[in-house]
N, C-alpha and C. Protein backbone atom coordinates (compact mmCIF):
# COMPACT_ATOMS: atom_id res chain seq x y z
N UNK A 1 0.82 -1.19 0.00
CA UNK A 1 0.00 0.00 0.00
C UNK A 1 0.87 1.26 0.00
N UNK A 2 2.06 0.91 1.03
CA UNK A 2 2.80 2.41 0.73
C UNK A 2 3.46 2.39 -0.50
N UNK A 3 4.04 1.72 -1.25
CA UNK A 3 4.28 1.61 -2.64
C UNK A 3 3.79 2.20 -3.56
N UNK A 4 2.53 2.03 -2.94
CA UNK A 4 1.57 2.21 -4.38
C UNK A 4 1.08 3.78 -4.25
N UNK A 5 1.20 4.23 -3.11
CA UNK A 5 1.07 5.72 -2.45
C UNK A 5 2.23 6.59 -3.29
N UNK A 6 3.18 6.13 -3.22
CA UNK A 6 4.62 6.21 -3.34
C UNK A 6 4.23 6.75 -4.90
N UNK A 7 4.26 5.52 -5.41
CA UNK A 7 4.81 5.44 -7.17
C UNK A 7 3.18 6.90 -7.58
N UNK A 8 2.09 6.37 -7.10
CA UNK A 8 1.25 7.64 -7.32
C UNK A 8 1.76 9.16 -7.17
N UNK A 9 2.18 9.39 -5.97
CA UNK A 9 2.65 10.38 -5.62
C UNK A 9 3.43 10.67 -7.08
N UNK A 10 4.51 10.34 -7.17
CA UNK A 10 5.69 10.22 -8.04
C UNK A 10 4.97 10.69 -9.41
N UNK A 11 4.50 9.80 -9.82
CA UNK A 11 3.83 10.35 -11.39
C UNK A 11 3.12 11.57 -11.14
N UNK A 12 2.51 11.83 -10.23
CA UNK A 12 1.74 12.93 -10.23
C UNK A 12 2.36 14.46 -10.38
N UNK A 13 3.68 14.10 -9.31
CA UNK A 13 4.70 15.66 -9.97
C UNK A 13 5.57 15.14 -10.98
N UNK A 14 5.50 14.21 -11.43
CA UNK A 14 6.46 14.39 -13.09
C UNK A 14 5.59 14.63 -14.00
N UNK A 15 4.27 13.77 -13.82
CA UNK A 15 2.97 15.05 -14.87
C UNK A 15 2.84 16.02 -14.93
N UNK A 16 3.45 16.83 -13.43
CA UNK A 16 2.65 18.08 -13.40
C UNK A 16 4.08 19.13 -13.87
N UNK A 17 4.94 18.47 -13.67
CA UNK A 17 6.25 19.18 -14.13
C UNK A 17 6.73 19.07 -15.73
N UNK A 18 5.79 17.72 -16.38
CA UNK A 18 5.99 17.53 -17.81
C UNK A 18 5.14 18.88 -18.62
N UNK A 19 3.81 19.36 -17.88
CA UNK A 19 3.04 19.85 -18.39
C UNK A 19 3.42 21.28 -18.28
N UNK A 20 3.75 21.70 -17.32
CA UNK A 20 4.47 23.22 -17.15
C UNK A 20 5.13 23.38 -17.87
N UNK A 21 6.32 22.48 -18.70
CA UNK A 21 7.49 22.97 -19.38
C UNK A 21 7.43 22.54 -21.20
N UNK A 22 6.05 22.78 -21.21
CA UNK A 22 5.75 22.42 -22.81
C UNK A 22 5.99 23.32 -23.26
N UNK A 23 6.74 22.21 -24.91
CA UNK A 23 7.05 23.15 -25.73
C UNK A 23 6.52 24.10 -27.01
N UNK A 24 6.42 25.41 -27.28
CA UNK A 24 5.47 26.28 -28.21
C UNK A 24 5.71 25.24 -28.94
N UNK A 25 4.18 25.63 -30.32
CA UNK A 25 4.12 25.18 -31.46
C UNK A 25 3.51 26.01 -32.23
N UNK A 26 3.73 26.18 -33.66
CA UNK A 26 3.40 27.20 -34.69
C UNK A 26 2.14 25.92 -35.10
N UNK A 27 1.65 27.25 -36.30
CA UNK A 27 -0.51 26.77 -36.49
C UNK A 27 0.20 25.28 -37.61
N UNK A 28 1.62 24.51 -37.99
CA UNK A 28 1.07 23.65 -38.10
C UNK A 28 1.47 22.34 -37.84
N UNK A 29 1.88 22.95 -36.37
CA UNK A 29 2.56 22.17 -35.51
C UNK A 29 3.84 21.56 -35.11
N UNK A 30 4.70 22.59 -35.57
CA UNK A 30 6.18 22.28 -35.66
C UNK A 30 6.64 23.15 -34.14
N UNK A 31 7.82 22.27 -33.88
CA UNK A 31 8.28 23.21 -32.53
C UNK A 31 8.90 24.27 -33.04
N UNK A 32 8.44 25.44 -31.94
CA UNK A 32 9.59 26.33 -32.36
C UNK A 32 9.77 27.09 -30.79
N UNK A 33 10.87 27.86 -31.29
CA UNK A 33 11.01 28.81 -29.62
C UNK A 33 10.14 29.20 -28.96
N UNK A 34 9.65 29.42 -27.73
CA UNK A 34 8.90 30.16 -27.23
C UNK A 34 8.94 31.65 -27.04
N UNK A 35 7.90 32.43 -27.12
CA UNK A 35 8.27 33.85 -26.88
C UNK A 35 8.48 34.06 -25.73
N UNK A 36 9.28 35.18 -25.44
CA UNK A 36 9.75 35.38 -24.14
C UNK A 36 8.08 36.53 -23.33
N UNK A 37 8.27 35.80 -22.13
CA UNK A 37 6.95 36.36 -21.22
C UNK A 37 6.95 38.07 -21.27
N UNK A 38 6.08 38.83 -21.24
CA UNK A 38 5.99 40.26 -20.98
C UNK A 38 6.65 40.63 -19.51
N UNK A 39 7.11 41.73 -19.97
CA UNK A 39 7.50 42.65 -18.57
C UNK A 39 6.95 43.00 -18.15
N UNK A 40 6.66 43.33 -16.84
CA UNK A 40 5.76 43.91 -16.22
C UNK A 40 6.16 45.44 -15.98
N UNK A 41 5.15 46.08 -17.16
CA UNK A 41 5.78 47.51 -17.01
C UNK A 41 5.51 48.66 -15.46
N UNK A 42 6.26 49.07 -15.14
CA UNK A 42 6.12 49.39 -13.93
C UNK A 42 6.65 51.29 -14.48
N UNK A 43 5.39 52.12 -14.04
CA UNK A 43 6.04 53.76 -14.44
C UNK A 43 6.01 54.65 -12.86
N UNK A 44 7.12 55.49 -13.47
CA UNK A 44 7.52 56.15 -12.88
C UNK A 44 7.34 58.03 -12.77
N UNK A 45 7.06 58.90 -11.65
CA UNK A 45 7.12 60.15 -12.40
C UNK A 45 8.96 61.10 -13.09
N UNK A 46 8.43 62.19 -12.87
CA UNK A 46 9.83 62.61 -13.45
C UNK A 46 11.25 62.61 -12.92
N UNK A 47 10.78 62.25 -11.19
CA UNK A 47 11.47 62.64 -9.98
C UNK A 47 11.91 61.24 -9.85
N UNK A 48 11.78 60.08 -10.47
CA UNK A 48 11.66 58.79 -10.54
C UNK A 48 11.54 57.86 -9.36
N UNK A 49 10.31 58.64 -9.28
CA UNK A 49 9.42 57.71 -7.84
C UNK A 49 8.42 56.83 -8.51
N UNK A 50 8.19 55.88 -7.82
CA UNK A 50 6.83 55.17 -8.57
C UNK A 50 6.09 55.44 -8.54
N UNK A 51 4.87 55.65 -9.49
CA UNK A 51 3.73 56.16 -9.33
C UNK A 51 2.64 55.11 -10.16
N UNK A 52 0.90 55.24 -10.01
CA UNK A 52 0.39 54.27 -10.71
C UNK A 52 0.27 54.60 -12.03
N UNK A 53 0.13 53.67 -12.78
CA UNK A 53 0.60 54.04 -14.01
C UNK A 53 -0.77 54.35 -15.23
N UNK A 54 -2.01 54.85 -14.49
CA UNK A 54 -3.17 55.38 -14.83
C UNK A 54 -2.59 56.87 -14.09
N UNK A 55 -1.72 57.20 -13.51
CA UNK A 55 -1.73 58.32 -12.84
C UNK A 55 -0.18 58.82 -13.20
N UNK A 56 0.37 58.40 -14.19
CA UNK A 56 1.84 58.55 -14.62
C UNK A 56 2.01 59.96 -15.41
N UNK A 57 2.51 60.84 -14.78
CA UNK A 57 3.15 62.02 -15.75
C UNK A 57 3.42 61.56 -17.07
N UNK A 58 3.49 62.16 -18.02
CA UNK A 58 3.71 61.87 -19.05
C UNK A 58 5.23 62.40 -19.50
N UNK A 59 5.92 61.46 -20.32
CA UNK A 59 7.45 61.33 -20.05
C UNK A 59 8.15 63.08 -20.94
C-alpha cells in the first residue's frame, strides 16, 4: 500500500512538471522557440518615484 502511495505520488509531480514545461508550437505544428513572457511595465514620475501608471506624468 505504501508503494503504491509512493509510485502515485511520483507520477503525479512528473505530470505536473511535464506539463508546465511544454514546448510552443506554430498553427502547423512544428516546434519552435517560445516567446519570451511580458514585462511587467512598472512607471515612474519625473522625480523617478513610482507612481500608478493610470496616474503617470507623461514622459
Amino acid at each position: 500500500m505504501k508503494t503504491a502511495l509512493l509510485a502515485f505520488g511520483l507520477c503525479f509531480v512528473l505530470g505536473n512538471a511535464a506539463s508546465a514545461a511544454a514546448p510552443c508550437r506554430d498553427a502547423k505544428g512544428k516546434f519552435v522557440t517560445c516567446p519570451a513572457p511580458a514585462a511587467k511595465k512598472t512607471c515612474r514620475d519625473n522625480k523617478g518615484k513610482f507612481v500608478k501608471c493610470a496616474a503617470a506624468a507623461p514622459a
